[in-house]
C-alpha atoms as a PDB file:
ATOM      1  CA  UNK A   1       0.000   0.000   0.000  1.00  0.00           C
ATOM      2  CA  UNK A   2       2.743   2.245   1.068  1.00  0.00           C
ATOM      3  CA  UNK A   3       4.075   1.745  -2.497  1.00  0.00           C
ATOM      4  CA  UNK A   4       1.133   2.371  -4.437  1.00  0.00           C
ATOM      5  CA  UNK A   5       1.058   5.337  -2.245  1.00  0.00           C
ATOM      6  CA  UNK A   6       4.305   6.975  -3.025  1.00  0.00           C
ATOM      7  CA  UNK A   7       3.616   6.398  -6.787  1.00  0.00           C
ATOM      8  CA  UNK A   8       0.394   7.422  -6.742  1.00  0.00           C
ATOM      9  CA  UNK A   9       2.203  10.385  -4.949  1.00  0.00           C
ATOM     10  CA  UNK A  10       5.059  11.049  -7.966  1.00  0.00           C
ATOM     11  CA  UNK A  11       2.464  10.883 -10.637  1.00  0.00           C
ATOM     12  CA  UNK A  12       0.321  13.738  -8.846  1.00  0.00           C
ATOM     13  CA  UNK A  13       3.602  15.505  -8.709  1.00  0.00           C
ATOM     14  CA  UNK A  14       4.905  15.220 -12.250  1.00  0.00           C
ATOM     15  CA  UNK A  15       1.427  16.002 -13.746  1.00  0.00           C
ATOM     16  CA  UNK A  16       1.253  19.012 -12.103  1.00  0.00           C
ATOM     17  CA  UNK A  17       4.790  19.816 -12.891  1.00  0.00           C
ATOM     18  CA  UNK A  18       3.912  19.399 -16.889  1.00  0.00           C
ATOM     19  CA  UNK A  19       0.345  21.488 -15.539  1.00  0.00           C
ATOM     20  CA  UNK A  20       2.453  24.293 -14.158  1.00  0.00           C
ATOM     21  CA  UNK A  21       5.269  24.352 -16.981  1.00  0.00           C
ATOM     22  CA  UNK A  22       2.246  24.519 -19.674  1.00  0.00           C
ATOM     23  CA  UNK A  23       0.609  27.663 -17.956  1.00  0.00           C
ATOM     24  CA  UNK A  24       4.000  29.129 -17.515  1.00  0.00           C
ATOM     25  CA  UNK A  25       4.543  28.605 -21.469  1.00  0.00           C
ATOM     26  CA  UNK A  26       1.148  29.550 -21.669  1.00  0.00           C
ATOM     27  CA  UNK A  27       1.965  33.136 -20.252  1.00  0.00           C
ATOM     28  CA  UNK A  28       5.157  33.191 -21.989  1.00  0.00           C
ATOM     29  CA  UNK A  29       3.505  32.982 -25.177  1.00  0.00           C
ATOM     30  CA  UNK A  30       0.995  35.208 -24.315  1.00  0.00           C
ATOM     31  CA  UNK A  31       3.198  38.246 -23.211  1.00  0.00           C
ATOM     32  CA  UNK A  32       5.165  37.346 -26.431  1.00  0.00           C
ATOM     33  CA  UNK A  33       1.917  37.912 -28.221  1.00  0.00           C
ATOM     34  CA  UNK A  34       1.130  41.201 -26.692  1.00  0.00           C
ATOM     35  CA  UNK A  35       4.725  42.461 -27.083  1.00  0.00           C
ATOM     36  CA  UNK A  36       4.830  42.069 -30.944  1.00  0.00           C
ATOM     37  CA  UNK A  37       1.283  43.763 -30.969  1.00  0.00           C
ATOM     38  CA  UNK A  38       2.095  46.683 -29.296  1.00  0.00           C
ATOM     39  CA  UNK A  39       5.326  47.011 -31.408  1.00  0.00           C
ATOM     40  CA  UNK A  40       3.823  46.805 -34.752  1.00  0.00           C
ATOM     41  CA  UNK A  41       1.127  49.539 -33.487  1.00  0.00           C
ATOM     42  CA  UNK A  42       3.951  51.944 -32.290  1.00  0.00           C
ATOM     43  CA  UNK A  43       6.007  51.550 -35.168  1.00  0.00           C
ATOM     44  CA  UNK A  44       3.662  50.857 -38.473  1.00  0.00           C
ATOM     45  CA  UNK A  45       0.446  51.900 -37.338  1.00  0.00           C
ATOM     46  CA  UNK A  46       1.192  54.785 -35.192  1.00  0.00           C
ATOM     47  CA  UNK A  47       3.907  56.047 -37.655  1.00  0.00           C
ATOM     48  CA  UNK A  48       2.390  55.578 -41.031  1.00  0.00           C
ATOM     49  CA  UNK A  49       1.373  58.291 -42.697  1.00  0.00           C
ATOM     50  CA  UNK A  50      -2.172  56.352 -44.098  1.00  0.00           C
ATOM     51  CA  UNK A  51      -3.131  59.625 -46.060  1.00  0.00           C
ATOM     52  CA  UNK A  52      -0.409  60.616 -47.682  1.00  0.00           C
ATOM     53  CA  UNK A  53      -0.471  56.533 -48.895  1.00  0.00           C
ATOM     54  CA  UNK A  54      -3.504  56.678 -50.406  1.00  0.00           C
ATOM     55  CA  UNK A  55      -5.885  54.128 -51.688  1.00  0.00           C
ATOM     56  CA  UNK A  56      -4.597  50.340 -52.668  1.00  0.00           C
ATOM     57  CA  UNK A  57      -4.836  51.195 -56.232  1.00  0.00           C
ATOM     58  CA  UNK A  58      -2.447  54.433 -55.782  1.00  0.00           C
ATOM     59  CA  UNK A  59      -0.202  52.496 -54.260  1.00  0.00           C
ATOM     60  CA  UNK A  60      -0.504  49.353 -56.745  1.00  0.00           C
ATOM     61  CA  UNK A  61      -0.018  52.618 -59.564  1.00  0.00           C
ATOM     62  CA  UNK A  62       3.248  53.657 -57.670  1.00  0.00           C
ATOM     63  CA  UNK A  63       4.329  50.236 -57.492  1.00  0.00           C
ATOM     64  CA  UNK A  64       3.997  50.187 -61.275  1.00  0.00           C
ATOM     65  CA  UNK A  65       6.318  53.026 -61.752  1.00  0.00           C
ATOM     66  CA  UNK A  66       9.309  51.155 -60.860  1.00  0.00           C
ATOM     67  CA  UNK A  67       8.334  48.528 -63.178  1.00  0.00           C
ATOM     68  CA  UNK A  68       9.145  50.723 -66.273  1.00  0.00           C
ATOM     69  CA  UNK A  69      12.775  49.738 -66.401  1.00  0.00           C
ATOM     70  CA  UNK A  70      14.481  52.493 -68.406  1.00  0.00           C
ATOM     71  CA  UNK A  71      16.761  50.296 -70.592  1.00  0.00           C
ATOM     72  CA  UNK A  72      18.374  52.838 -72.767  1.00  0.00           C
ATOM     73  CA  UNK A  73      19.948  53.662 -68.922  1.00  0.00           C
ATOM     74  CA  UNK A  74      21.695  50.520 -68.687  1.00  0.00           C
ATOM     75  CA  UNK A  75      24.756  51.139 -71.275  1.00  0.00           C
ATOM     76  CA  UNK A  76      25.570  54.277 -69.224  1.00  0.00           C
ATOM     77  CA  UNK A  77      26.261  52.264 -65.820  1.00  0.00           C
ATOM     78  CA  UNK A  78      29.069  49.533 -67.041  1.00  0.00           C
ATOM     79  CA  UNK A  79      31.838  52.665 -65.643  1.00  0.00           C
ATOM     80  CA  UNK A  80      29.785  52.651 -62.404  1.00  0.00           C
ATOM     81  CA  UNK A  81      29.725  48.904 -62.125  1.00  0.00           C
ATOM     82  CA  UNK A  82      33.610  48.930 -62.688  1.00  0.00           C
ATOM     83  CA  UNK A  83      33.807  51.737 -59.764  1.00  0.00           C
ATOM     84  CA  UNK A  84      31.754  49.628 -57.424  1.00  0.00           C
ATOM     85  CA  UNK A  85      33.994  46.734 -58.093  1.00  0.00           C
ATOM     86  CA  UNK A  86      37.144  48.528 -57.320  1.00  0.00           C
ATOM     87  CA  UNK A  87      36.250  49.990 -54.606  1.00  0.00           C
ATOM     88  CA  UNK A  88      34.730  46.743 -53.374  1.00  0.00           C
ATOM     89  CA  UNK A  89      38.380  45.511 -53.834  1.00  0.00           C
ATOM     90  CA  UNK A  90      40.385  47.979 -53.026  1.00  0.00           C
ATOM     91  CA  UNK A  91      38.421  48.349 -49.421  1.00  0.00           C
ATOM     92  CA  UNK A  92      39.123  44.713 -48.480  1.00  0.00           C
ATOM     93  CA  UNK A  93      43.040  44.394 -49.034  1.00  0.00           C
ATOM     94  CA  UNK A  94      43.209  47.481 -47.364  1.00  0.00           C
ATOM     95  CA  UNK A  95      40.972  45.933 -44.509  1.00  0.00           C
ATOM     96  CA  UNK A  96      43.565  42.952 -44.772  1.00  0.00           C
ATOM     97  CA  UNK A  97      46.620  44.905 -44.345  1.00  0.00           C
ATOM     98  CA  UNK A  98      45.268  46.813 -41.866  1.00  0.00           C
ATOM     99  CA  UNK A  99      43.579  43.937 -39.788  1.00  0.00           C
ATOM    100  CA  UNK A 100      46.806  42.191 -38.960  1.00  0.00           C
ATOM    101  CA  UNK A 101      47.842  43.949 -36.258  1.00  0.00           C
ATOM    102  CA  UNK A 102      44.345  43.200 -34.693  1.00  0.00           C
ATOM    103  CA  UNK A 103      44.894  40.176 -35.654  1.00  0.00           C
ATOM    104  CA  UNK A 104      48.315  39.432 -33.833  1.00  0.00           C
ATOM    105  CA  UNK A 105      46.973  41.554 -31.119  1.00  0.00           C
ATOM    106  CA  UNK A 106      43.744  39.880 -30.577  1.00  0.00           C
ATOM    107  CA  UNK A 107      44.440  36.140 -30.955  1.00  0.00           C
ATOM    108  CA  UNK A 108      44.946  35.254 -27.062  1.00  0.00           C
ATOM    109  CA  UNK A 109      47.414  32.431 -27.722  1.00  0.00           C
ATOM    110  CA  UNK A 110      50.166  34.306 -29.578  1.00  0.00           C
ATOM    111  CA  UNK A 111      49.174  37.925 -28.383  1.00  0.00           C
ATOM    112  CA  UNK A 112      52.647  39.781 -27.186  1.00  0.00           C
ATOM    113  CA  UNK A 113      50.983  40.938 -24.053  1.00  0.00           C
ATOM    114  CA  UNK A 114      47.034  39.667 -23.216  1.00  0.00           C
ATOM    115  CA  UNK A 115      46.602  42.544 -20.565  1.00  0.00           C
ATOM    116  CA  UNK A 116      46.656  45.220 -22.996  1.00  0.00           C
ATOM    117  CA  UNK A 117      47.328  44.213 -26.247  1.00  0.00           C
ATOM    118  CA  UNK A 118      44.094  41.640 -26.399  1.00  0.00           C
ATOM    119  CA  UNK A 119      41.453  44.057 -25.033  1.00  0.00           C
ATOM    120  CA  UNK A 120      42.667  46.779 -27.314  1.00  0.00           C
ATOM    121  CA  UNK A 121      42.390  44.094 -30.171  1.00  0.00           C
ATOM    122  CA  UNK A 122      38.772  43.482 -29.620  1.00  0.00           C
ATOM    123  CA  UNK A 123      38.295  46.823 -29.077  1.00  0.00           C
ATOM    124  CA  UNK A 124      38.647  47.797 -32.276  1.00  0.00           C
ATOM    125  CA  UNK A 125      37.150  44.496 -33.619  1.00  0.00           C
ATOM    126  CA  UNK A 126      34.105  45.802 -32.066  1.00  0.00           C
ATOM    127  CA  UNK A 127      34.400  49.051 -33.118  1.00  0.00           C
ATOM    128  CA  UNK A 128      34.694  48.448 -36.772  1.00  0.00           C
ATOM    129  CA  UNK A 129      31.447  46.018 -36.605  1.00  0.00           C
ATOM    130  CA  UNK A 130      29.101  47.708 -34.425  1.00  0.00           C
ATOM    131  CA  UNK A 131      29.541  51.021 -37.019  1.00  0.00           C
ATOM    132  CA  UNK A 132      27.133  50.659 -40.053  1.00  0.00           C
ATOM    133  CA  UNK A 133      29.360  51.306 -43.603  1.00  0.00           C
ATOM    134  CA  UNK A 134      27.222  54.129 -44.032  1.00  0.00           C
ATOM    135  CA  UNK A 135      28.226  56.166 -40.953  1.00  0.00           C
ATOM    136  CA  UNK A 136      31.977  55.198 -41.595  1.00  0.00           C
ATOM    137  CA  UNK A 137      31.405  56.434 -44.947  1.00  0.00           C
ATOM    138  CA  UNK A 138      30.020  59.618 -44.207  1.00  0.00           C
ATOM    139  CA  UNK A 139      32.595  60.272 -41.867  1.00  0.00           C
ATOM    140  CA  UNK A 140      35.527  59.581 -44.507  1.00  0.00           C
ATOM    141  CA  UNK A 141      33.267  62.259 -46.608  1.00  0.00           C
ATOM    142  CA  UNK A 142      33.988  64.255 -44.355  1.00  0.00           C
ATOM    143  CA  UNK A 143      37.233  64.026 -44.061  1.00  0.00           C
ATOM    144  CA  UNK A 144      38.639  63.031 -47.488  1.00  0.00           C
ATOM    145  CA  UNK A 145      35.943  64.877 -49.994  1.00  0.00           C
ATOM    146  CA  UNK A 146      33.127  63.040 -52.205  1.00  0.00           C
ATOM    147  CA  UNK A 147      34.244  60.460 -54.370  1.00  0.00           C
ATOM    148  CA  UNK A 148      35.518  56.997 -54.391  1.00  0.00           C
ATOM    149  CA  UNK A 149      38.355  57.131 -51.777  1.00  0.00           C
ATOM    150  CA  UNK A 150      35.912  58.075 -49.081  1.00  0.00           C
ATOM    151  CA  UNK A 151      34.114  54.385 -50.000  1.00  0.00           C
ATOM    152  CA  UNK A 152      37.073  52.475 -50.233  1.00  0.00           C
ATOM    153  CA  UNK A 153      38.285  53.613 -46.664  1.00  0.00           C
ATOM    154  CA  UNK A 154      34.644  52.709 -45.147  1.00  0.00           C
ATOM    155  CA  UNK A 155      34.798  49.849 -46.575  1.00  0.00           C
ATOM    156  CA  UNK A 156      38.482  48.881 -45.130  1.00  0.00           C
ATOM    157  CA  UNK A 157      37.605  50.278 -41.652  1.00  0.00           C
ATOM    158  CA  UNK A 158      34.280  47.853 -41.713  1.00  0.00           C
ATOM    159  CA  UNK A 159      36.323  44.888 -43.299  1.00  0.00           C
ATOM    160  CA  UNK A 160      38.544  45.004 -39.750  1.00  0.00           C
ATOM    161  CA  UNK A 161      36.081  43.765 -37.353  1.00  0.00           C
ATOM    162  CA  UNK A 162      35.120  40.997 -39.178  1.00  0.00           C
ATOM    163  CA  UNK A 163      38.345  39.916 -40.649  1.00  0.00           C
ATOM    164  CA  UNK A 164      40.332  40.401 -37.403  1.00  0.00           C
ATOM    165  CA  UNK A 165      37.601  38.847 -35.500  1.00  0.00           C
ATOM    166  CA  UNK A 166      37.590  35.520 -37.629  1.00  0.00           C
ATOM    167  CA  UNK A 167      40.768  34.885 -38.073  1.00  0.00           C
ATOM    168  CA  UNK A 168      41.838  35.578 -34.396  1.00  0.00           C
ATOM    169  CA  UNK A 169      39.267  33.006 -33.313  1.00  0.00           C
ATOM    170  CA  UNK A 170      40.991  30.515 -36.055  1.00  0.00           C
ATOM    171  CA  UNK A 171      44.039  31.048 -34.416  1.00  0.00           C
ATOM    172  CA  UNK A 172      43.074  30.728 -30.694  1.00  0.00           C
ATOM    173  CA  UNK A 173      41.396  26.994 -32.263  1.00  0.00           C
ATOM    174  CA  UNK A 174      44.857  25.683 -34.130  1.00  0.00           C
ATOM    175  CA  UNK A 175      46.465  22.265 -32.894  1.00  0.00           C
ATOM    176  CA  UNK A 176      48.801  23.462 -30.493  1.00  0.00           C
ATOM    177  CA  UNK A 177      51.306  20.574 -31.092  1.00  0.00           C
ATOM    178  CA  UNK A 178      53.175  21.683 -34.336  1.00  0.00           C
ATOM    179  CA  UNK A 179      53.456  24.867 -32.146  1.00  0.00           C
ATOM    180  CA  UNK A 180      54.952  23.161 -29.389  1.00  0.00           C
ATOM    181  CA  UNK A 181      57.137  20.628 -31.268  1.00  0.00           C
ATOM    182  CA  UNK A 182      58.551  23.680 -33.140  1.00  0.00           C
ATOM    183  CA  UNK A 183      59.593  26.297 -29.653  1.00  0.00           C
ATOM    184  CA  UNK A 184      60.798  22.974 -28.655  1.00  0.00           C
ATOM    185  CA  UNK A 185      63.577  22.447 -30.879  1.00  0.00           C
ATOM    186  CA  UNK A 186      64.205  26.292 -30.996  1.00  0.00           C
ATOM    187  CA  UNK A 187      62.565  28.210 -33.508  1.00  0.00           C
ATOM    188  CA  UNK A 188      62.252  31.652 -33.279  1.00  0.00           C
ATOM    189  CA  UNK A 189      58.406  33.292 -32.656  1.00  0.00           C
ATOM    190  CA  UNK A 190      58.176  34.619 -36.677  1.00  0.00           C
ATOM    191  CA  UNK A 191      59.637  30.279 -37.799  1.00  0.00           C
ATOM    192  CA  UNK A 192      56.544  29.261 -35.238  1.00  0.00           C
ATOM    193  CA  UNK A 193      54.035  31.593 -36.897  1.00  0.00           C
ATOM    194  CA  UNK A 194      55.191  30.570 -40.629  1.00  0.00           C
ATOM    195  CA  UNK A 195      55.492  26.995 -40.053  1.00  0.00           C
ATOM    196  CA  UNK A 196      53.236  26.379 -37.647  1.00  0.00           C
ATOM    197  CA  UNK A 197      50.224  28.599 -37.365  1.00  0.00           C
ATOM    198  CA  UNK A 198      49.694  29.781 -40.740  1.00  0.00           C
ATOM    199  CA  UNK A 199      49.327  26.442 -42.571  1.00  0.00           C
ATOM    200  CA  UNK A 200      46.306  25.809 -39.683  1.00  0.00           C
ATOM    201  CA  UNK A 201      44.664  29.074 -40.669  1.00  0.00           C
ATOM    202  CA  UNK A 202      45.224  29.956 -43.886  1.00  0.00           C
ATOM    203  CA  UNK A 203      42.479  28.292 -45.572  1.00  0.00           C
ATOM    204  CA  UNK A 204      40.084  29.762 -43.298  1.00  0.00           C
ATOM    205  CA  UNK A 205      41.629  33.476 -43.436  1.00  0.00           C
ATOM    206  CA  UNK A 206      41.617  33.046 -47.298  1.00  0.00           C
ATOM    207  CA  UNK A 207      37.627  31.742 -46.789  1.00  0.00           C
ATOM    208  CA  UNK A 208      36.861  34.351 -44.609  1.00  0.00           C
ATOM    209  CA  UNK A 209      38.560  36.755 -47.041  1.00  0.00           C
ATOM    210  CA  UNK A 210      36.678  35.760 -49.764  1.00  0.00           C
ATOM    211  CA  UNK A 211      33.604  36.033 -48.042  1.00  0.00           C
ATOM    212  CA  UNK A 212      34.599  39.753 -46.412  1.00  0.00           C
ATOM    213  CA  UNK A 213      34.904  40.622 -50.640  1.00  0.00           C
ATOM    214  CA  UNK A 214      31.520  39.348 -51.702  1.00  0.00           C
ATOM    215  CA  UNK A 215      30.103  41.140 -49.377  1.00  0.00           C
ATOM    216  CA  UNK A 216      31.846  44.443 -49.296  1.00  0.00           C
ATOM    217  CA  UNK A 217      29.818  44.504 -53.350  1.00  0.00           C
ATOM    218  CA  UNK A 218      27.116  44.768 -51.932  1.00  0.00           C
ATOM    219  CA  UNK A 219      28.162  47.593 -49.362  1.00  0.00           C
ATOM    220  CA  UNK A 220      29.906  49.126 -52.013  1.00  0.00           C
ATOM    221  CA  UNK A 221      26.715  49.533 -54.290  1.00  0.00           C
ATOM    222  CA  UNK A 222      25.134  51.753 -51.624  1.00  0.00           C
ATOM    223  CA  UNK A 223      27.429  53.729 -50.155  1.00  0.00           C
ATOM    224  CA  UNK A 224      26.965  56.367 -53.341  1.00  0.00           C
ATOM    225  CA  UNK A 225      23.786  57.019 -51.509  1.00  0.00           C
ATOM    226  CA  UNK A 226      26.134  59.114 -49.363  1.00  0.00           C
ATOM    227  CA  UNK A 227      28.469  60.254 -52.004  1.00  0.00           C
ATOM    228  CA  UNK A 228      31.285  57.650 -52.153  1.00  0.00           C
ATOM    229  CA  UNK A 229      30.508  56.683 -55.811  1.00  0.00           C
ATOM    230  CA  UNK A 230      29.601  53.948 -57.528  1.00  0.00           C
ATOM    231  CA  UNK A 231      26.042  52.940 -58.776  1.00  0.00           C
ATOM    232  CA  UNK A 232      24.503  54.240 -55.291  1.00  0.00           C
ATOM    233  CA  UNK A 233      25.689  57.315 -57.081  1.00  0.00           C
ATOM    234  CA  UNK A 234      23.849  56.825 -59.842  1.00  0.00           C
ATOM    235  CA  UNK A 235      20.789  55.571 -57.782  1.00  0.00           C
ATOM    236  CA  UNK A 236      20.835  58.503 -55.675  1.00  0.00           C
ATOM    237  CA  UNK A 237      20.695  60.898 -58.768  1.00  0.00           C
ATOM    238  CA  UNK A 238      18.056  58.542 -60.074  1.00  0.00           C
ATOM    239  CA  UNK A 239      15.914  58.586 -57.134  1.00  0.00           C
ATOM    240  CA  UNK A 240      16.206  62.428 -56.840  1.00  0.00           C
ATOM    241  CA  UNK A 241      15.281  62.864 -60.023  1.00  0.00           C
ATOM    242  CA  UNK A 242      11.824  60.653 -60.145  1.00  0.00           C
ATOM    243  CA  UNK A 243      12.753  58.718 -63.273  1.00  0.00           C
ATOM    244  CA  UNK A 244      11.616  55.158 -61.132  1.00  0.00           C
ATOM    245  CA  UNK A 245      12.565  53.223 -64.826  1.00  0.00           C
ATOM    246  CA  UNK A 246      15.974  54.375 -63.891  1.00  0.00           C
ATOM    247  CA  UNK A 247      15.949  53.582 -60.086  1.00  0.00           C
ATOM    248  CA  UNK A 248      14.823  50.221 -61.181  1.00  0.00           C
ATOM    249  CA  UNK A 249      17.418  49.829 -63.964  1.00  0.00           C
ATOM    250  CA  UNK A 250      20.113  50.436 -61.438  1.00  0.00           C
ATOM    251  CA  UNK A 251      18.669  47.509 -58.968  1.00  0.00           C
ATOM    252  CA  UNK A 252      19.009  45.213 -61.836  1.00  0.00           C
ATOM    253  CA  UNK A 253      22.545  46.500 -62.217  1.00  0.00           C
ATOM    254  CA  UNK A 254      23.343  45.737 -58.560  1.00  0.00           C
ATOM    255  CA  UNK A 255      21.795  42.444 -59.162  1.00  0.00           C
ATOM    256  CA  UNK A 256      23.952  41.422 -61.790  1.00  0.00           C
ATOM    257  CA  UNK A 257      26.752  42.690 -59.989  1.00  0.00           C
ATOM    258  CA  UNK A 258      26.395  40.852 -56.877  1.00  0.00           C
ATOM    259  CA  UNK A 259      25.570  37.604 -59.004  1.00  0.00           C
ATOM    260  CA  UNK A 260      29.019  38.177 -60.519  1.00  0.00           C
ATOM    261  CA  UNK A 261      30.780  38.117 -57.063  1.00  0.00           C
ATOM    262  CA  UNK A 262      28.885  35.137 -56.016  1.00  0.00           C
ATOM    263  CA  UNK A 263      30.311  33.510 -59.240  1.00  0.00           C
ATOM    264  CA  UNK A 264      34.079  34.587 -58.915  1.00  0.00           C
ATOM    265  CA  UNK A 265      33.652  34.103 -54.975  1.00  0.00           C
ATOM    266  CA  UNK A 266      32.954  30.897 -55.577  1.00  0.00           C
ATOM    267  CA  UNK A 267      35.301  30.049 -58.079  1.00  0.00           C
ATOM    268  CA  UNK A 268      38.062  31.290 -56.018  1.00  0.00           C
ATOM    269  CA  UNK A 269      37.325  29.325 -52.767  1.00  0.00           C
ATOM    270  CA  UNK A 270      36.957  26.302 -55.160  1.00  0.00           C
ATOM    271  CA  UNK A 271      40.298  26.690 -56.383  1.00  0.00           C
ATOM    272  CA  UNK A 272      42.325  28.109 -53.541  1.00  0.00           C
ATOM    273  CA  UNK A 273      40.930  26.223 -50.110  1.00  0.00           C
END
């Protein structure tokens, strides 16, 4: 009896565990719910200006605007295109060469000294990601004048953090032993580092490279929106202009742009990792 008791007892107790973890979920859900409605009245009901939208067919007719592509336009943006690709390029071996003292810095296992050198490191790993392209780009326009320079520093200064961040990390995950077997027989740090560390990480920095490069074609096609050149440029002007056959010519541009980095991106990893 005493038994049947106790397990009668543990049943009672795990059903109204599952009872009680249900209602918690329950509430869970529920405040969930309510958060996500009160968000989407503050920030598209609230904000959205419902007059100035108009009626469904006025906005189905502006819609249709942008579906005029203005094809004689499309000749006129191949020295654009070429821009956006340089500067695409340009930024990210600049990023590389200037990522490797973050790098050195910010890999805990070879940094010179982790008290200083490895905060500062991640400092400016954080830095350079937490700062949209756009604001380092406008701050480079600043500084350096309208024109493709100002993009191809933005997009350096944002290729750091990501770069840096990566490869560190690869670093800090290498097989130790090569890099013990070599200090043991008395290699010098920079023997260590070519011999030992950079055959474990250079497939990945080259990946991650890559990567950085395809990306930085897209950021590179927008940041004429702030005057750094390039088919954002031409966008811009576009835009300001109201010819939406040429806003939408430009999009297709971009498209075909950041098709052709997917294709050469993946080319490249093919061949070289």
């Amino acid at each position: 009896m005493s038994l049947t008791a106790d397990n009668d007892t543990r049943v009672e107790e795990i059903i109204a565990a599952r009872t009680k973890g249900r209602i918690n979920r329950s509430i869970l859900y529920g405040v969930v719910f309510l958060a996500v409605l009160w968000s989407l009245k503050t920030t598209v009901v609230d904000d959205t200006d419902w007059e100035r939208m108009g009626s469904v067919w006025e906005v189905l007719a502006s819609i249709g605007e942008f579906l005029k592509v203005d094809w004689a336009l499309l000749p006129q943006l191949w020295q654009p295109a070429l821009e956006t690709i340089l500067v695409a390029t340009l930024g990210t071996l600049l990023g590389v060469l200037t990522c490797i003292p973050a790098i050195w810095f910010g890999a805990l296992n070879i940094s010179p000294f982790p008290p200083i050198t490895y905060p500062i490191a991640r400092l400016m790993m954080t830095l350079s990601r937490s700062i949209h392209e756009i604001v380092w780009a406008l701050f480079f326009v600043a500084s350096v004048g309208l024109g493709a320079l100002a993009g191809v520093l933005a997009i350096a200064v944002r290729s750091i953090g990501f770069i840096a961040k990566m490869s560190a990390e690869a670093i800090e995950d290498l097989d130790p032993r090569p890099v013990e077997a070599i200090r043991a027989v008395g290699g010098s740090e920079f023997q260590v580092f070519l011999y030992a560390i950079l055959p474990q990480v250079l497939p990945a920095m080259i990946s991650v490279i890559i990567f950085e490069w395809e990306i930085n074609i897209r950021r590179s096609s927008v940041l004429g929106l702030v005057g750094a050149g390039g088919l954002g440029l031409v966008f811009f002007r576009q835009l300001n202009t109201f010819n939406h056959g040429g806003v939408t010519a430009v999009i297709i541009a971009i498209l075909v742009l950041i098709l052709f980095g997917e294709i050469i991106s993946y080319f490249t990893r093919k061949a070289m990792i």
